[in-house]
N, C-alpha and C. Protein backbone atom coordinates (compact mmCIF):
# COMPACT_ATOMS: atom_id res chain seq x y z
N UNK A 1 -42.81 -22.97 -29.16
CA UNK A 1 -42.05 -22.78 -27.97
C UNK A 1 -42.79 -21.78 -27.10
N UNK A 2 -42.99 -22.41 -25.77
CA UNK A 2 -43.52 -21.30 -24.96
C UNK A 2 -42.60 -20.47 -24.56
N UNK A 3 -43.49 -19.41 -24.02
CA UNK A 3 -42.75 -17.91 -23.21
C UNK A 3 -41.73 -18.57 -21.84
N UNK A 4 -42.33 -19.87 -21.60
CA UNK A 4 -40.81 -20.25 -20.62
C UNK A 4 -40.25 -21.07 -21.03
N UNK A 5 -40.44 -21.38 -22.23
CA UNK A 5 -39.32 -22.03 -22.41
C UNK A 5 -38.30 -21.40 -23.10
N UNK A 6 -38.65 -20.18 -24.12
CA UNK A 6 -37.64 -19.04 -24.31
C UNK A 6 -37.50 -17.91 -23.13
N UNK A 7 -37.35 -18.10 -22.35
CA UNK A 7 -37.50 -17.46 -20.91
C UNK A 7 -35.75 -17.82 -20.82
N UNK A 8 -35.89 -19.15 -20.71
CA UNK A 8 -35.33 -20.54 -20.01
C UNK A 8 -33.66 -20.66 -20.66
N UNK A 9 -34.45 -20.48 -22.27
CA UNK A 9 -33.11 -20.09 -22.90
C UNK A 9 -32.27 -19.32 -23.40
N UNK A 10 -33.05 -17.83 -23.18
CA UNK A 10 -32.45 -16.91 -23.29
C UNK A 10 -31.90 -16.79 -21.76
N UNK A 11 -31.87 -17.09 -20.66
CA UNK A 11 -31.31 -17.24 -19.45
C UNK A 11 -30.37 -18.06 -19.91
N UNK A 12 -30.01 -19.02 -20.11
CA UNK A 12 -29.36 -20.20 -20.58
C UNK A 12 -27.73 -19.21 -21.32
N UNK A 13 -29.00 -18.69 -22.43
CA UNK A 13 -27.86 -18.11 -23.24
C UNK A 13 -27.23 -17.22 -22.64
N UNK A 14 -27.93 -16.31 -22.02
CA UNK A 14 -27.04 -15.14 -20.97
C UNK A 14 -25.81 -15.64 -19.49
N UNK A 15 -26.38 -16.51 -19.59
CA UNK A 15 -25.58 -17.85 -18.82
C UNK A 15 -24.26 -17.74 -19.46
N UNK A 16 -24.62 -18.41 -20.38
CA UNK A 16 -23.22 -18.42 -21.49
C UNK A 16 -22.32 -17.49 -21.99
N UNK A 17 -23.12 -16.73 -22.44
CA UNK A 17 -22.51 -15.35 -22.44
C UNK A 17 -21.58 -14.72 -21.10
N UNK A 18 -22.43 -14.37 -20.73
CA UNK A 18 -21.54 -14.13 -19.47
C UNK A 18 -20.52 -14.87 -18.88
N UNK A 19 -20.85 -16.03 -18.74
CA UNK A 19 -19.32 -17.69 -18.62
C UNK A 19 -18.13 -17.11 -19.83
N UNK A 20 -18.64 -16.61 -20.81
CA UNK A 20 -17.60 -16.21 -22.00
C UNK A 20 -16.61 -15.04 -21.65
N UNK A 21 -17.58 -13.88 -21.44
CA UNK A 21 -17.20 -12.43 -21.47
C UNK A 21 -16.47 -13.22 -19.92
N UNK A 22 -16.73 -13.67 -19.19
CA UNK A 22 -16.06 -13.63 -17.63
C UNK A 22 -14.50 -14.35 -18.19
N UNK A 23 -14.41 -15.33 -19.19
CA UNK A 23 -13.00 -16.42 -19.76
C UNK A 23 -12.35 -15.18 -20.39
N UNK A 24 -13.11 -14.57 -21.05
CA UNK A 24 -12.12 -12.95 -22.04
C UNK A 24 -11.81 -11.89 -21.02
N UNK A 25 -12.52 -12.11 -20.02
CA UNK A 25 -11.90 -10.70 -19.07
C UNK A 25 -10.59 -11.32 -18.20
N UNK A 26 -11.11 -12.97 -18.02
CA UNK A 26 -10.11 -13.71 -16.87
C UNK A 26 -8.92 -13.35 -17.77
N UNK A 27 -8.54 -13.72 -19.60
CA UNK A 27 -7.45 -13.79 -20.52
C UNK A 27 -6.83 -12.46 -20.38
N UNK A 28 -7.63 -11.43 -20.61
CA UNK A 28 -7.46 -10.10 -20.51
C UNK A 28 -6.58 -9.54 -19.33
N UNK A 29 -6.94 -10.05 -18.00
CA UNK A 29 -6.73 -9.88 -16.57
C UNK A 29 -5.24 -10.36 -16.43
N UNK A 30 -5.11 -11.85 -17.54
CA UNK A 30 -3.75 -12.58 -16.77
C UNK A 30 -2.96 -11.77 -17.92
N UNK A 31 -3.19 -11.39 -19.24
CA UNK A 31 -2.38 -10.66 -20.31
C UNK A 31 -1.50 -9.38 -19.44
N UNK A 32 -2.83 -8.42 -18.61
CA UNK A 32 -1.97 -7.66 -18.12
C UNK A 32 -1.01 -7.85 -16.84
N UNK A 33 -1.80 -8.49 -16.22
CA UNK A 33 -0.36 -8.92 -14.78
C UNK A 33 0.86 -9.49 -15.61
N UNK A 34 0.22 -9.99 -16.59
CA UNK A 34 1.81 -10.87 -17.51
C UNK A 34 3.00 -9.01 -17.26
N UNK A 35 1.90 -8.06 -18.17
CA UNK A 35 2.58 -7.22 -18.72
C UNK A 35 3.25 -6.49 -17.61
N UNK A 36 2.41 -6.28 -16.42
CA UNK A 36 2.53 -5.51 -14.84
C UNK A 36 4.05 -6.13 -14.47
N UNK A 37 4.21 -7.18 -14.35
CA UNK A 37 5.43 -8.09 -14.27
C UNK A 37 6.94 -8.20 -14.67
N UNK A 38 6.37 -8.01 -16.24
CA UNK A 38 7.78 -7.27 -17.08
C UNK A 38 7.87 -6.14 -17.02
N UNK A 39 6.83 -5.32 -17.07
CA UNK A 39 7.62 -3.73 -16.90
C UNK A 39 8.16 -3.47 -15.70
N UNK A 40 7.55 -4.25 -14.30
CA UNK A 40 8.35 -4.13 -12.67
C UNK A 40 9.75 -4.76 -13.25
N UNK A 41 10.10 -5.70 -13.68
CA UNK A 41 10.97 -6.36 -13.95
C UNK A 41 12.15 -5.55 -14.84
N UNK A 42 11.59 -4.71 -15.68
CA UNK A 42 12.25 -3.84 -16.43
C UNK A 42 12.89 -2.78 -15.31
N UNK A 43 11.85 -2.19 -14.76
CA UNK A 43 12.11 -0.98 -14.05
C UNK A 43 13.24 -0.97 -12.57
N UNK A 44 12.97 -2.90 -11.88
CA UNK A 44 13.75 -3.46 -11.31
C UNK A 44 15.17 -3.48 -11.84
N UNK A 45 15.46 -3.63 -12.95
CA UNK A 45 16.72 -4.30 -13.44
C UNK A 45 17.39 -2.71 -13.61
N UNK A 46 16.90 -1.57 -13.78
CA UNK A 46 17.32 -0.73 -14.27
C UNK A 46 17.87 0.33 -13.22
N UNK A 47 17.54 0.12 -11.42
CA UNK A 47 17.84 0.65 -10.69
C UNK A 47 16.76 1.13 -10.19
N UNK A 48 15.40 0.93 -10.69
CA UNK A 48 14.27 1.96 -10.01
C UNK A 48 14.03 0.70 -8.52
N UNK A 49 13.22 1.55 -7.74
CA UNK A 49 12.34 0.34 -6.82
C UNK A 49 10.74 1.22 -6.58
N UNK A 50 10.26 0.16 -5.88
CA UNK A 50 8.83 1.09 -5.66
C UNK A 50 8.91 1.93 -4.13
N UNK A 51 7.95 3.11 -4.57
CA UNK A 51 8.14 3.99 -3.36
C UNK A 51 7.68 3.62 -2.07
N UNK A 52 7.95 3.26 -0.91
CA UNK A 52 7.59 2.60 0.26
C UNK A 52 7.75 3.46 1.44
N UNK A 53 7.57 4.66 0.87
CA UNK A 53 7.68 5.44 1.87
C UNK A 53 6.42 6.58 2.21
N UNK A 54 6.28 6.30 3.24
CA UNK A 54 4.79 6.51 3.94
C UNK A 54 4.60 8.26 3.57
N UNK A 55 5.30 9.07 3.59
CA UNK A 55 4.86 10.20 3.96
C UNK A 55 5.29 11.31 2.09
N UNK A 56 5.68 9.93 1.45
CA UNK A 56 5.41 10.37 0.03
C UNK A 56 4.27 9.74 -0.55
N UNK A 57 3.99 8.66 -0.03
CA UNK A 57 2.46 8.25 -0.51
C UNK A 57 1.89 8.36 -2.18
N UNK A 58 3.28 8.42 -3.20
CA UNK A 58 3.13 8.56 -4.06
C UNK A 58 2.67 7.41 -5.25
N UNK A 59 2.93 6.18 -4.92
CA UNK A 59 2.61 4.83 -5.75
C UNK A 59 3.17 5.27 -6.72
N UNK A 60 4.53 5.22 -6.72
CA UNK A 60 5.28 5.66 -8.14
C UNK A 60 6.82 4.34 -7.76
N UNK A 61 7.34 4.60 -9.07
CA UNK A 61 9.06 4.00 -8.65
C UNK A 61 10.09 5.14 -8.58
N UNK A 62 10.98 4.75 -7.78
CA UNK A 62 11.96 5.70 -7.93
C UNK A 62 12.98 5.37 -8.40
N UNK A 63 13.98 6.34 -8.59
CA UNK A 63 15.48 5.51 -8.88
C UNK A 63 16.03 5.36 -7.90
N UNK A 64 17.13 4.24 -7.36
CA UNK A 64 18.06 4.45 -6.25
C UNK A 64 19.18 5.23 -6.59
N UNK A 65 19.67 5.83 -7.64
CA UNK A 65 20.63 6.50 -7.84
C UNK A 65 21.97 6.17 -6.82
N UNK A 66 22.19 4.52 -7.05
CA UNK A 66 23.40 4.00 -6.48
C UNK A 66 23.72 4.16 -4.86
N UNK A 67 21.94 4.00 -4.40
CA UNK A 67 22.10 3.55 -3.11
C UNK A 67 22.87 2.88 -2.07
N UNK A 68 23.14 1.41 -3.17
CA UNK A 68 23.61 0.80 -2.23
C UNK A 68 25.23 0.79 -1.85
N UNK A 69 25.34 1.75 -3.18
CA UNK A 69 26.91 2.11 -3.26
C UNK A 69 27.24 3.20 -2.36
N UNK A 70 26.32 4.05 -1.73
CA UNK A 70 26.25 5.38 -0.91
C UNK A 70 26.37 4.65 0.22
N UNK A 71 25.09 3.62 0.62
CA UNK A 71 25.36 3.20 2.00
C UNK A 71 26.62 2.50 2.32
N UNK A 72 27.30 1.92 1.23
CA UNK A 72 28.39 1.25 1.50
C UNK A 72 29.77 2.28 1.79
N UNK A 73 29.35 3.74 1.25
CA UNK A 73 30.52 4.60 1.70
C UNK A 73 30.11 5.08 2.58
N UNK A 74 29.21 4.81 3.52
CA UNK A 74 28.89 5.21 4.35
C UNK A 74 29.52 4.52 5.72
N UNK A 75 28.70 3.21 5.89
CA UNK A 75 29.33 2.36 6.51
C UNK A 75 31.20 1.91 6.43
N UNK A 76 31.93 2.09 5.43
CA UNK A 76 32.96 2.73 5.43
C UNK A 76 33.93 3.87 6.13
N UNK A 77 32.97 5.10 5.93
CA UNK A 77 33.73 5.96 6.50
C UNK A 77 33.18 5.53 8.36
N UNK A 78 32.27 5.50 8.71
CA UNK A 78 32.11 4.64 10.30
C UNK A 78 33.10 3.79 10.51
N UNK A 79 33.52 2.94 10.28
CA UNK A 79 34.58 1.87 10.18
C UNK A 79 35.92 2.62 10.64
N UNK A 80 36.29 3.49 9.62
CA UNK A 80 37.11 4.47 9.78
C UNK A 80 37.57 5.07 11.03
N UNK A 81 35.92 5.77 11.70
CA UNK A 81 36.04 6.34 12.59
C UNK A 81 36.09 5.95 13.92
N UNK A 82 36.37 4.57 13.17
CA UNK A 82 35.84 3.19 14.86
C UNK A 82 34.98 3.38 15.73
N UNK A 83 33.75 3.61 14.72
CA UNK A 83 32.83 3.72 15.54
C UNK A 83 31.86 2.29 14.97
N UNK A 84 31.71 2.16 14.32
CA UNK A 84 30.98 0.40 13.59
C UNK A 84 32.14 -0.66 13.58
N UNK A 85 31.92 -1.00 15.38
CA UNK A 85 32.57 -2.25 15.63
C UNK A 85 31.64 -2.97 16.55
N UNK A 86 31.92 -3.92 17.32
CA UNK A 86 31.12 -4.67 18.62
C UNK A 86 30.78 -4.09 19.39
N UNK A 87 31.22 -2.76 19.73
CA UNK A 87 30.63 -1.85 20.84
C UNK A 87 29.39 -1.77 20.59
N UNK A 88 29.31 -0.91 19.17
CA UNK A 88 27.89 -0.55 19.01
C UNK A 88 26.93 -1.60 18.25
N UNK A 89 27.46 -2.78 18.25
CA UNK A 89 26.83 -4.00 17.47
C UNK A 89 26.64 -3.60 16.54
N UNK A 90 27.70 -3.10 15.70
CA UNK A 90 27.75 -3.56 14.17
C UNK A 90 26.79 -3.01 13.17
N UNK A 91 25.87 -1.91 14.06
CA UNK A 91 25.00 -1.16 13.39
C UNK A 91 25.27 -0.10 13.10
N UNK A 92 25.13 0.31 12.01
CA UNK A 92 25.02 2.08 11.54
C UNK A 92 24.34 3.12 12.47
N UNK A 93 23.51 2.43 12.43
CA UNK A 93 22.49 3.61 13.72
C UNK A 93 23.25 3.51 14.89
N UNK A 94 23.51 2.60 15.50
CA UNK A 94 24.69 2.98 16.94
C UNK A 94 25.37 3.16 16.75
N UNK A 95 26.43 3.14 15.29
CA UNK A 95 27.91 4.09 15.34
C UNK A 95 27.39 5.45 15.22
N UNK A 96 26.23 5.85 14.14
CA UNK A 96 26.11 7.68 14.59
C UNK A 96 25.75 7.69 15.80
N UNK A 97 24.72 6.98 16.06
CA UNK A 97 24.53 7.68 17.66
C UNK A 97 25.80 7.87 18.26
N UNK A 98 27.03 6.91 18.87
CA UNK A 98 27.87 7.32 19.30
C UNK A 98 28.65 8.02 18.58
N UNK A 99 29.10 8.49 17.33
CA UNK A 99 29.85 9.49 16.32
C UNK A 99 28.99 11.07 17.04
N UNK A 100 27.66 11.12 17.12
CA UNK A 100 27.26 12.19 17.83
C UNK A 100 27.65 12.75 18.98
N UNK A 101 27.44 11.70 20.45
CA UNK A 101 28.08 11.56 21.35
C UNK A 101 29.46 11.98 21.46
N UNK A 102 30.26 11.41 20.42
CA UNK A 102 31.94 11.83 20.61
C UNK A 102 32.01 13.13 20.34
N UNK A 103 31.23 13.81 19.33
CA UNK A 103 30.95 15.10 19.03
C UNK A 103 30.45 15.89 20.02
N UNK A 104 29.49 15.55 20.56
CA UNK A 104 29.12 16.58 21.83
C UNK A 104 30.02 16.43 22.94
N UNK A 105 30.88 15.47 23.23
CA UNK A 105 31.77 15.45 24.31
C UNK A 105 32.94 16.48 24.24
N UNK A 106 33.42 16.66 22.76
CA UNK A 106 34.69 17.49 22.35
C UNK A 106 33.93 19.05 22.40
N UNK A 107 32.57 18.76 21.54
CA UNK A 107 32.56 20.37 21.82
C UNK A 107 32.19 21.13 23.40
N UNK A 108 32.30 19.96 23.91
CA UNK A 108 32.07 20.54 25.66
C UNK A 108 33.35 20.72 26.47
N UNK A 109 34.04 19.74 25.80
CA UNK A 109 35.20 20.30 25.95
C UNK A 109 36.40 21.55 25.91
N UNK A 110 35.95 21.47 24.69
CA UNK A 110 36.43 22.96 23.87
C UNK A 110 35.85 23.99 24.52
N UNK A 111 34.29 24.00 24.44
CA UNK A 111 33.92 25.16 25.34
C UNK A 111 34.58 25.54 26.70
N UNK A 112 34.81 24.42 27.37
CA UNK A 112 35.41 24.68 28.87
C UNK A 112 36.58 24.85 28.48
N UNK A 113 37.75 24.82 27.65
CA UNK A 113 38.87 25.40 27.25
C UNK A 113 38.55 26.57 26.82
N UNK A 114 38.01 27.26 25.96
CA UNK A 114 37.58 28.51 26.26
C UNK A 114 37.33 29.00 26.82
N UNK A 115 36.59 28.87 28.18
CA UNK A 115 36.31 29.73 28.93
C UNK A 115 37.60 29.65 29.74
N UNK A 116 38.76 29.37 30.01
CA UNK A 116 39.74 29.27 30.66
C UNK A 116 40.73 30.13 29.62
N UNK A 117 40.33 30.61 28.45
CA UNK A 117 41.22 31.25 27.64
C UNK A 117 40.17 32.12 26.89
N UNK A 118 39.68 33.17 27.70
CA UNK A 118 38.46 33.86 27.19
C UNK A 118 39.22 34.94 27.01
N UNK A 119 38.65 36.02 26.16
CA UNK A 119 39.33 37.19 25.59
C UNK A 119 38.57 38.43 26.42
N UNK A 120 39.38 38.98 27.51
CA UNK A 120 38.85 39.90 28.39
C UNK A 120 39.67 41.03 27.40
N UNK A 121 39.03 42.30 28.30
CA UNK A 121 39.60 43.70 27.49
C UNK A 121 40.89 43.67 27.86
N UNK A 122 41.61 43.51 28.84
CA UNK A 122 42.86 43.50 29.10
C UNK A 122 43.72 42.61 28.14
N UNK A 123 43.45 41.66 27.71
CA UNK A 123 43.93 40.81 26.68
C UNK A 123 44.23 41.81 25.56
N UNK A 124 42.89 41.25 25.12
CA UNK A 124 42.29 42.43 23.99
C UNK A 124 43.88 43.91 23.52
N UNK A 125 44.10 44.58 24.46
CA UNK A 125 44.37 45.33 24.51
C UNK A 125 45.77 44.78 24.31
N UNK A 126 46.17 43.90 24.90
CA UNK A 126 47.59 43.30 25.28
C UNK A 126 47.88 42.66 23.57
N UNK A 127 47.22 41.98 23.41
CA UNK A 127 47.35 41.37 22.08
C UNK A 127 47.49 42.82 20.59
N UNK A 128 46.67 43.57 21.08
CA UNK A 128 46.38 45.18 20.14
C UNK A 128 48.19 45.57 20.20
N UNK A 129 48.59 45.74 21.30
CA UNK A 129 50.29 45.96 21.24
C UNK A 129 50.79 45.07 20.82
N UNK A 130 50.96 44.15 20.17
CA UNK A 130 51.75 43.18 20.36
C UNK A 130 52.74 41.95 20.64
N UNK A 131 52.07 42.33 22.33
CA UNK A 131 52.42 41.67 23.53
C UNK A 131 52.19 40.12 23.86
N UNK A 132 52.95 39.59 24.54
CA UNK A 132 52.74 37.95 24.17
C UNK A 132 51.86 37.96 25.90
N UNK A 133 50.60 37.89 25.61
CA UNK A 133 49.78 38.01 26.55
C UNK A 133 49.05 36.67 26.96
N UNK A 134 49.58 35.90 28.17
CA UNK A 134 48.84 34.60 28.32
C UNK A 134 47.69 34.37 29.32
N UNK A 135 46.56 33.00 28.64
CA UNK A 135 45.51 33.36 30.02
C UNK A 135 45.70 33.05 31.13
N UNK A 136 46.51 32.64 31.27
CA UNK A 136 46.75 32.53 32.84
C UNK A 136 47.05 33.48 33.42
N UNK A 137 47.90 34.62 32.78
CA UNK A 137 47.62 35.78 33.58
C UNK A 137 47.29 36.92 33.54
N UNK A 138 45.96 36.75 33.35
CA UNK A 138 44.65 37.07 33.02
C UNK A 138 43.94 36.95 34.52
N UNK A 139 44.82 36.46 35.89
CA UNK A 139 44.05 36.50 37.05
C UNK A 139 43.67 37.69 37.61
N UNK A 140 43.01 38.03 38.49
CA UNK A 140 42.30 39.13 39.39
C UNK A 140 42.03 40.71 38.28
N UNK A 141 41.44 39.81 37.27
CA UNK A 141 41.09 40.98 36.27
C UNK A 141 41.99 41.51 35.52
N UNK A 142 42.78 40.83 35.34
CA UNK A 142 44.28 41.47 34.52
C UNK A 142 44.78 42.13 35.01
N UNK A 143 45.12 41.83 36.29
CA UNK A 143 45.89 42.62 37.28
C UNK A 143 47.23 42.52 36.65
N UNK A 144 47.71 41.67 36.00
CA UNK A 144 49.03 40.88 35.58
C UNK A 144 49.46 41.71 34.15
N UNK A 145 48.71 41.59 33.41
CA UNK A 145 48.51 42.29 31.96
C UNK A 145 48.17 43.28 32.01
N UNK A 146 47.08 44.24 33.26
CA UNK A 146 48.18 46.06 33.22
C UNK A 146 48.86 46.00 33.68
N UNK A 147 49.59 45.31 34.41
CA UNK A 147 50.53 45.74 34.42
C UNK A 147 52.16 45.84 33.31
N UNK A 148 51.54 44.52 32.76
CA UNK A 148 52.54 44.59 30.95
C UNK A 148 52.29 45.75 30.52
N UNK A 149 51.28 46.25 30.00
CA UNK A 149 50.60 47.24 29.52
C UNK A 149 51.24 48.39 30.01
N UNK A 150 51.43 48.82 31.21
CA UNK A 150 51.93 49.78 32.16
C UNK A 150 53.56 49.90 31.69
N UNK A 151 54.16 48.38 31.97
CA UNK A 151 55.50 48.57 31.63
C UNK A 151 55.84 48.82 30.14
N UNK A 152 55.15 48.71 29.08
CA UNK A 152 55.22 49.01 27.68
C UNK A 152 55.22 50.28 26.96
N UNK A 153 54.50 50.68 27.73
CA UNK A 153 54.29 52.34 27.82
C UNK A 153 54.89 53.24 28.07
N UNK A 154 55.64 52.12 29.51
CA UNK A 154 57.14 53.13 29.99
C UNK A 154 58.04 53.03 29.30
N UNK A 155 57.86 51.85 28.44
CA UNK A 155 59.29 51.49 27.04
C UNK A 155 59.10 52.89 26.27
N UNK A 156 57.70 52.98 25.70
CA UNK A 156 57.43 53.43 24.92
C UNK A 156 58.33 55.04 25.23
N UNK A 157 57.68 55.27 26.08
CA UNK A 157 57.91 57.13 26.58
C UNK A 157 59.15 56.77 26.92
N UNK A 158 60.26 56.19 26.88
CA UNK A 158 61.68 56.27 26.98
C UNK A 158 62.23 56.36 26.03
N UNK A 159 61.33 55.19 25.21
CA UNK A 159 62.01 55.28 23.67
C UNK A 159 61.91 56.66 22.86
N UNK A 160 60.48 57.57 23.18
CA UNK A 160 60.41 58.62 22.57
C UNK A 160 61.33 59.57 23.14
N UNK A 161 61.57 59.71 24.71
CA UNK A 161 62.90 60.36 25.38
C UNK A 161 64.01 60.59 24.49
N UNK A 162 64.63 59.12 24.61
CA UNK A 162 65.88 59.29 23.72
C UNK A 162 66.10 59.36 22.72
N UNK A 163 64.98 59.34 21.82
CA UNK A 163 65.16 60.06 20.42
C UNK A 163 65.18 61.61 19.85
């Protein structure tokens, strides 16, 4: 046998070889996706999912720890608040947005009721006695409430008089 013709067949054979080792790696390859498959499948059934969230970037599973039972008390209490109806098309995200909205409207409200029932020193003082002191008259600086103040005083120093 010449040098090419064992050239020829040791090529041949490495041929083969390699056609082999490539059928045991292909067996090898489908053994584990088999296995990749059932354990997703395991980890699926058990409540985990995979992490898909960009800014954990972790390639892990997580648990949902009864996700879908949270979002459902979620969407619930919206319902509630009539805010997840046709207005906001039936979405979660447009009932908070407007659940926010209703929130900032009341507390702007409230604020401007406070400031119409703000606690000046004359109050202050009126309320310190005991006095049923209202904001309304609370006008021209508590012109109204010293003068309560004034007349309480004169109770007072009468009451100490006649004792």
């Amino acid at each position: 046998m010449s040098d090419r013709d064992a050239a020829g067949i040791n090529s041949f054979h490495n041929v083969c070889t390699f056609r082999a080792d490539c059928r045991k790696a292909e067996a090898l390859l489908a053994e584990r996706d088999a296995e990749i498959a059932r354990l997703r499948d395991a980890l699926t059934s058990k409540g985990f999912v995979e992490c898909g969230i960009p800014a954990c970037a972790c390639d892990s599973w997580h648990h949902r720890y009864g996700l879908p039972e949270r979002w459902a008390e979620i969407k619930e209490v919206l319902i509630r608040a009539d805010v997840l109806n046709n207005d906001t098309g039936n979405t979660p995200l447009n009932a908070i947005k407007k659940l926010i909205s209703q929130r900032d409207a009341e507390i702007a409200r409230r604020s401007e009721d406070a400031a119409r029932y703000r606690l000046t020193p004359a109050v202050i003082q009126c309320l310190k006695r005991g006095l049923n002191c209202w904001p309304e008259q609370n006008n021209a600086e508590g012109a109204e409430i010293r003068e309560i103040l004034r007349q309480s005083e004169e109770v007072k120093l009468r009451i100490g008089e006649d004792v």
